[in-house]
C-alpha atoms as a PDB file:
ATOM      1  CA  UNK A   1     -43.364  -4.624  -2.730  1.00  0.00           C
ATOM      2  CA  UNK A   2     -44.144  -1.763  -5.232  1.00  0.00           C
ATOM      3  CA  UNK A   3     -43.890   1.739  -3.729  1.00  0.00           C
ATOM      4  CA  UNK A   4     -46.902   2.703  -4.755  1.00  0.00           C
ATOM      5  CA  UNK A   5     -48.475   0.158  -3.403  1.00  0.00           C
ATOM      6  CA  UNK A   6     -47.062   1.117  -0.243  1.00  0.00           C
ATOM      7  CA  UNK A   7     -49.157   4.571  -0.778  1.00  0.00           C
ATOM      8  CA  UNK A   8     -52.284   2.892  -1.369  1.00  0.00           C
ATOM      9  CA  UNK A   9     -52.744   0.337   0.864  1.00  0.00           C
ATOM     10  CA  UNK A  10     -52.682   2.660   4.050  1.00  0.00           C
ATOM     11  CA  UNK A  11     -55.765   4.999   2.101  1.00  0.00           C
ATOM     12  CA  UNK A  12     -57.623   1.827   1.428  1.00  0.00           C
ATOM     13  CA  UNK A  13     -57.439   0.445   5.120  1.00  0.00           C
ATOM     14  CA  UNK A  14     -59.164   3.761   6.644  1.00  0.00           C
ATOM     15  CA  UNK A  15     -61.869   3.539   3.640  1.00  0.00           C
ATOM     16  CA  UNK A  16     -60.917   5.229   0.742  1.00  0.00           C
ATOM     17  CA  UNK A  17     -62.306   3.816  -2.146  1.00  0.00           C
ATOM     18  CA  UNK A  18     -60.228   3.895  -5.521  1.00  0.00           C
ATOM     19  CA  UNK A  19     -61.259   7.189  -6.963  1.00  0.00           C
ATOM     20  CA  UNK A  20     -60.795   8.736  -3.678  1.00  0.00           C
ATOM     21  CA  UNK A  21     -57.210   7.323  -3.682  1.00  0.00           C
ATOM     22  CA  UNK A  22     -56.215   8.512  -7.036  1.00  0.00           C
ATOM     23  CA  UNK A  23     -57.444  11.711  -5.716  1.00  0.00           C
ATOM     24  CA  UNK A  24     -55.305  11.523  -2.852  1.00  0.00           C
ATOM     25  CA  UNK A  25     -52.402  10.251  -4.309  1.00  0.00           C
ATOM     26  CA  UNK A  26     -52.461  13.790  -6.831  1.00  0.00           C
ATOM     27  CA  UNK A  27     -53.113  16.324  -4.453  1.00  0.00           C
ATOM     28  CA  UNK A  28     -50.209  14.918  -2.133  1.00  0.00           C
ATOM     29  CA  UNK A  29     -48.158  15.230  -5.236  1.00  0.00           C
ATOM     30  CA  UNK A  30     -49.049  18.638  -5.692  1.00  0.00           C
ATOM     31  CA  UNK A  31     -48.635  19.420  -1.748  1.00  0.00           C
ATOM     32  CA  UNK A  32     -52.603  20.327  -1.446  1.00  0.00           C
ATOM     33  CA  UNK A  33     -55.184  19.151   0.494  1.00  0.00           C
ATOM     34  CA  UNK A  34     -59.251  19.565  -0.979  1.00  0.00           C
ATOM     35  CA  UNK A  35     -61.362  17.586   1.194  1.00  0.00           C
ATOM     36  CA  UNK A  36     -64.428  18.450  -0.936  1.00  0.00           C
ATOM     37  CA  UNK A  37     -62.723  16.770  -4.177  1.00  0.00           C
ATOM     38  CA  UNK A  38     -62.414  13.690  -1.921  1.00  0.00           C
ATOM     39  CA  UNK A  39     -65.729  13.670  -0.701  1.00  0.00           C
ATOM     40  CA  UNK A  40     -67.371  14.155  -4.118  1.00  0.00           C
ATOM     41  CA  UNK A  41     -64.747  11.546  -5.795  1.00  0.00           C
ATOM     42  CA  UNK A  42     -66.962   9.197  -3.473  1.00  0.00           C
ATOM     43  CA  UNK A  43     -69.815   9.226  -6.579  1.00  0.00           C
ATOM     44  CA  UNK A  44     -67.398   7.338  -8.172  1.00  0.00           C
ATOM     45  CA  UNK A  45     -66.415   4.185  -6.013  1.00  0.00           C
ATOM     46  CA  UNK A  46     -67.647   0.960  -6.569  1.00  0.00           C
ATOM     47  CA  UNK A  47     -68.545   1.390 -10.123  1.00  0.00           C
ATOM     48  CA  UNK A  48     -70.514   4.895  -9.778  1.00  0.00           C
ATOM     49  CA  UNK A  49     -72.059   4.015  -5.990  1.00  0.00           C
ATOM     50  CA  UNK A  50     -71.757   0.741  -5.947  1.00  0.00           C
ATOM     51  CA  UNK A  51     -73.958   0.045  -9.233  1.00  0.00           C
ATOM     52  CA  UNK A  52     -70.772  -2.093 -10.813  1.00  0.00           C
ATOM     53  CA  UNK A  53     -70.599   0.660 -13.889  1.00  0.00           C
ATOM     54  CA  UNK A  54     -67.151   2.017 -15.065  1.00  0.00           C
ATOM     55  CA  UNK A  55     -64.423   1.161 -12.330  1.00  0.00           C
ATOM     56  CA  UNK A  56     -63.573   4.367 -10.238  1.00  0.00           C
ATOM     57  CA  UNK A  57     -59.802   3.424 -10.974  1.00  0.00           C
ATOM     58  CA  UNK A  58     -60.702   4.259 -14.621  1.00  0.00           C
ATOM     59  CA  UNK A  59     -63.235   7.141 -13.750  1.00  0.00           C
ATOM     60  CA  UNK A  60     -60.907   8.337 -10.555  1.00  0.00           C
ATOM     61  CA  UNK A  61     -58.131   8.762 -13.319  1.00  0.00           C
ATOM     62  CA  UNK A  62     -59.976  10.799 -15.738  1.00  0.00           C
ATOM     63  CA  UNK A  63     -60.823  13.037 -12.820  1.00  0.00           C
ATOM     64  CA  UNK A  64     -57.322  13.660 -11.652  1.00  0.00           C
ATOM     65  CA  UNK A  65     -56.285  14.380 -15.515  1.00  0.00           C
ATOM     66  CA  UNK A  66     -58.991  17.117 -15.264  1.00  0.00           C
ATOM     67  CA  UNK A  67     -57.923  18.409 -12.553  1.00  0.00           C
ATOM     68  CA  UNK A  68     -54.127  18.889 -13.942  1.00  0.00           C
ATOM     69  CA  UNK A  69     -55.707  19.526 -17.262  1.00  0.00           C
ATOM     70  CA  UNK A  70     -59.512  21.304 -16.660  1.00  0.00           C
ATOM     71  CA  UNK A  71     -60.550  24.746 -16.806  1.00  0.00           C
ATOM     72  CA  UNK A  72     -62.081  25.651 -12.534  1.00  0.00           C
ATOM     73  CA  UNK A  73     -62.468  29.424 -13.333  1.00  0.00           C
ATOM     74  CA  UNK A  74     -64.195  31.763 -15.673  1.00  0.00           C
ATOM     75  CA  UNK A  75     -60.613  33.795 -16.314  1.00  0.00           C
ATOM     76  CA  UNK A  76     -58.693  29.675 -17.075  1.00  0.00           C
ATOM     77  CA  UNK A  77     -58.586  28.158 -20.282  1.00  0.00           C
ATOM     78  CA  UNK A  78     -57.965  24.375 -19.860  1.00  0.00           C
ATOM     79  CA  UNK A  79     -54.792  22.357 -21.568  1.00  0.00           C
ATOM     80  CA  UNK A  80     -55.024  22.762 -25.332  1.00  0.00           C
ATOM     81  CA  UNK A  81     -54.623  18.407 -24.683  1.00  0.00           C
ATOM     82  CA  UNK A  82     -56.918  18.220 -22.027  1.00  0.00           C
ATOM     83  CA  UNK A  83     -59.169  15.881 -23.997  1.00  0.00           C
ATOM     84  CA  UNK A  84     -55.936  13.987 -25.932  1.00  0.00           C
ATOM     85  CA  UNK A  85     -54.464  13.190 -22.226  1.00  0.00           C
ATOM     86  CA  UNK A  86     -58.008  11.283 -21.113  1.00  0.00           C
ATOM     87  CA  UNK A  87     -58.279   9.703 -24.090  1.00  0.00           C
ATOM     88  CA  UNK A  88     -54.890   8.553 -23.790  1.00  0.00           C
ATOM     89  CA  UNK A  89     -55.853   6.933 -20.188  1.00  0.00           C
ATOM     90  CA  UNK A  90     -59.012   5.492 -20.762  1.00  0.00           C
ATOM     91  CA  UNK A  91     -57.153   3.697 -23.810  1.00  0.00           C
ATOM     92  CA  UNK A  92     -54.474   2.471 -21.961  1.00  0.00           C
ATOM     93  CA  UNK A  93     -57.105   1.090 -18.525  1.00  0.00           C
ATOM     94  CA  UNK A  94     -59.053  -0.707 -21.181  1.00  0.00           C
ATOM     95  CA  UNK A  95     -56.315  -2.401 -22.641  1.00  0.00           C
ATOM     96  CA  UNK A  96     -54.849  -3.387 -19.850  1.00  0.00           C
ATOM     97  CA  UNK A  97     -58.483  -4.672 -18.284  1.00  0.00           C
ATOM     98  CA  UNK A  98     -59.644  -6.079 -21.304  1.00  0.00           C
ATOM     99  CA  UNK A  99     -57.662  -9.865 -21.381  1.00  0.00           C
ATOM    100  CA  UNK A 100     -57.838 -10.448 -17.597  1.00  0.00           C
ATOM    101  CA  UNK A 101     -61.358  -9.038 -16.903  1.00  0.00           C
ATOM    102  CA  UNK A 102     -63.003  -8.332 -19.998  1.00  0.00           C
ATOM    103  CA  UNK A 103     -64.496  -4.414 -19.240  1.00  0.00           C
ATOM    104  CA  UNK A 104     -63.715  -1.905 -17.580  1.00  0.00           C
ATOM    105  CA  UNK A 105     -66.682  -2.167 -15.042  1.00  0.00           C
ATOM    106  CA  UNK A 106     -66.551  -2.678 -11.534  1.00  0.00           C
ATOM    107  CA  UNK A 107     -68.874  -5.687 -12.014  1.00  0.00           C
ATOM    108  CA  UNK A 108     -66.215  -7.497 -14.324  1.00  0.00           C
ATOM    109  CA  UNK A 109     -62.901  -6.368 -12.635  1.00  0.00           C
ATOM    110  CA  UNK A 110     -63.961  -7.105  -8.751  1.00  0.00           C
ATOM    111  CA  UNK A 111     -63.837 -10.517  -7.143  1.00  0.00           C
ATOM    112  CA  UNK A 112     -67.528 -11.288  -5.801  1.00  0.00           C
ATOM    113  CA  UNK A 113     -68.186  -8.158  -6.106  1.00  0.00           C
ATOM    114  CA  UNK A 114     -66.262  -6.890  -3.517  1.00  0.00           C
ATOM    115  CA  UNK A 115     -63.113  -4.663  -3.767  1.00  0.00           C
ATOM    116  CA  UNK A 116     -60.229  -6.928  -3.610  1.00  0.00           C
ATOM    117  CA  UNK A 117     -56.612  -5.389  -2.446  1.00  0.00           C
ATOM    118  CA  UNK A 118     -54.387  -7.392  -4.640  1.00  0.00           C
ATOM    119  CA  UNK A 119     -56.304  -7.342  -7.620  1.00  0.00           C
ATOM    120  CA  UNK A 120     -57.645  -3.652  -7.097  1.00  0.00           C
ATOM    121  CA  UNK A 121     -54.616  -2.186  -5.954  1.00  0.00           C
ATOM    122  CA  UNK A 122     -52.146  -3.486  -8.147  1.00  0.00           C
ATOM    123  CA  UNK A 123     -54.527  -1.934 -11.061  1.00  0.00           C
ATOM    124  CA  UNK A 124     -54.829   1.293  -8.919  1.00  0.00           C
ATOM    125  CA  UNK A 125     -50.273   1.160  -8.573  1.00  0.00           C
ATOM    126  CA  UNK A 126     -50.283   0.563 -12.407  1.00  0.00           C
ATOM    127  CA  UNK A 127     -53.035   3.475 -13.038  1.00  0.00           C
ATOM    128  CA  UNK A 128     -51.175   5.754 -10.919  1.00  0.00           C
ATOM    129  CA  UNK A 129     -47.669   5.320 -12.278  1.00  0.00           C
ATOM    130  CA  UNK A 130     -49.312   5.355 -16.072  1.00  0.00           C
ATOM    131  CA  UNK A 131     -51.390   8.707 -15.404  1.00  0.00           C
ATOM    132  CA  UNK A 132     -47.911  10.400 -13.610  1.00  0.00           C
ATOM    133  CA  UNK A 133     -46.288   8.935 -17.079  1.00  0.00           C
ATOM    134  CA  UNK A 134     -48.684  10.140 -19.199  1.00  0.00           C
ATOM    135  CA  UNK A 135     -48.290  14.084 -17.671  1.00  0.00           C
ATOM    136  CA  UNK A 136     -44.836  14.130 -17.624  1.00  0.00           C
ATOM    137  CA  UNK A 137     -45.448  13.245 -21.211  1.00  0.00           C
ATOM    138  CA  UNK A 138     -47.501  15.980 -22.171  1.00  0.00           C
ATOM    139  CA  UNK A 139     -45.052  18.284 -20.538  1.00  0.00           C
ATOM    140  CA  UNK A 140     -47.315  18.511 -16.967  1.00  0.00           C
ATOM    141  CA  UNK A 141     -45.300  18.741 -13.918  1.00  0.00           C
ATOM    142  CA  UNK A 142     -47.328  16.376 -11.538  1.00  0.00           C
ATOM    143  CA  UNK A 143     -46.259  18.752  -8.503  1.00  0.00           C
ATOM    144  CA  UNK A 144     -47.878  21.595  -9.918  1.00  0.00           C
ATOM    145  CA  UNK A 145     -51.505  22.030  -9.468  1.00  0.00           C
ATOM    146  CA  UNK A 146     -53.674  24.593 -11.667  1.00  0.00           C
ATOM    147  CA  UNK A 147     -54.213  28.190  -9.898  1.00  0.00           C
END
């Protein structure tokens, strides 16, 4: 079974929602804990509460790029590539939703509407690895958080 896999199927069985997971999955890389960024990554589960908008694997991701990439204080600049890196994401999410599911919304991607591990989590494996890709590749060390 994929590794990663292994990471998010534990989160998801105590009621993390995707966003929340992605979450998760870079602040345990970084060796953090922020409670708060997890409890407001909730807006973004089930398609933006629940509505069946833009997947929270897709939003969830842009989110943890911002917070390797974002400015948090008034003394920080943010990553000269900070918009280059999301754009590079959300690019890669839709093409990889677009043949099996047709959009990147909740609506299209879930099965009856309801999150479904196999389909879900395999997409939330694939986001992860691409988004820890993706930094590395714009010279980000994914165990180092901003200060």
């Amino acid at each position: 079974m994929n590794p990663t896999l292994l990471e998010i199927l534990p989160l998801a069985h105590v009621g993390y929602c995707c966003s929340q997971i992605l979450v998760l999955l870079a602040l345990k890389a970084q060796g953090r804990e922020n409670p708060e960024l997890v409890r407001a990554a909730r807006g973004l589960c089930h398609g933006m509460g629940g509505c069946g908008g833009e997947c929270g694997i897709l939003t969830g991701g842009c989110l943890v790029l911002g917070l390797y990439t974002g400015k948090g204080r008034d003394e920080e600049t943010p990553f000269t590539q900070a918009d280059a890196v999301v754009a590079d994401f959300v690019e890669w999410f839709t093409a990889r939703v677009k043949d099996d599911y047709g959009a990147t919304t909740c609506a299209a991607i879930l099965n009856d509407g309801k999150p479904d591990p196999t389909r879900c989590g395999g997409l939330m494996a694939d986001a992860w690895n691409h988004i820890l890709e993706l930094l590395v590749s714009y010279g980000i060390d994914p165990a180092e958080g901003r200060e």
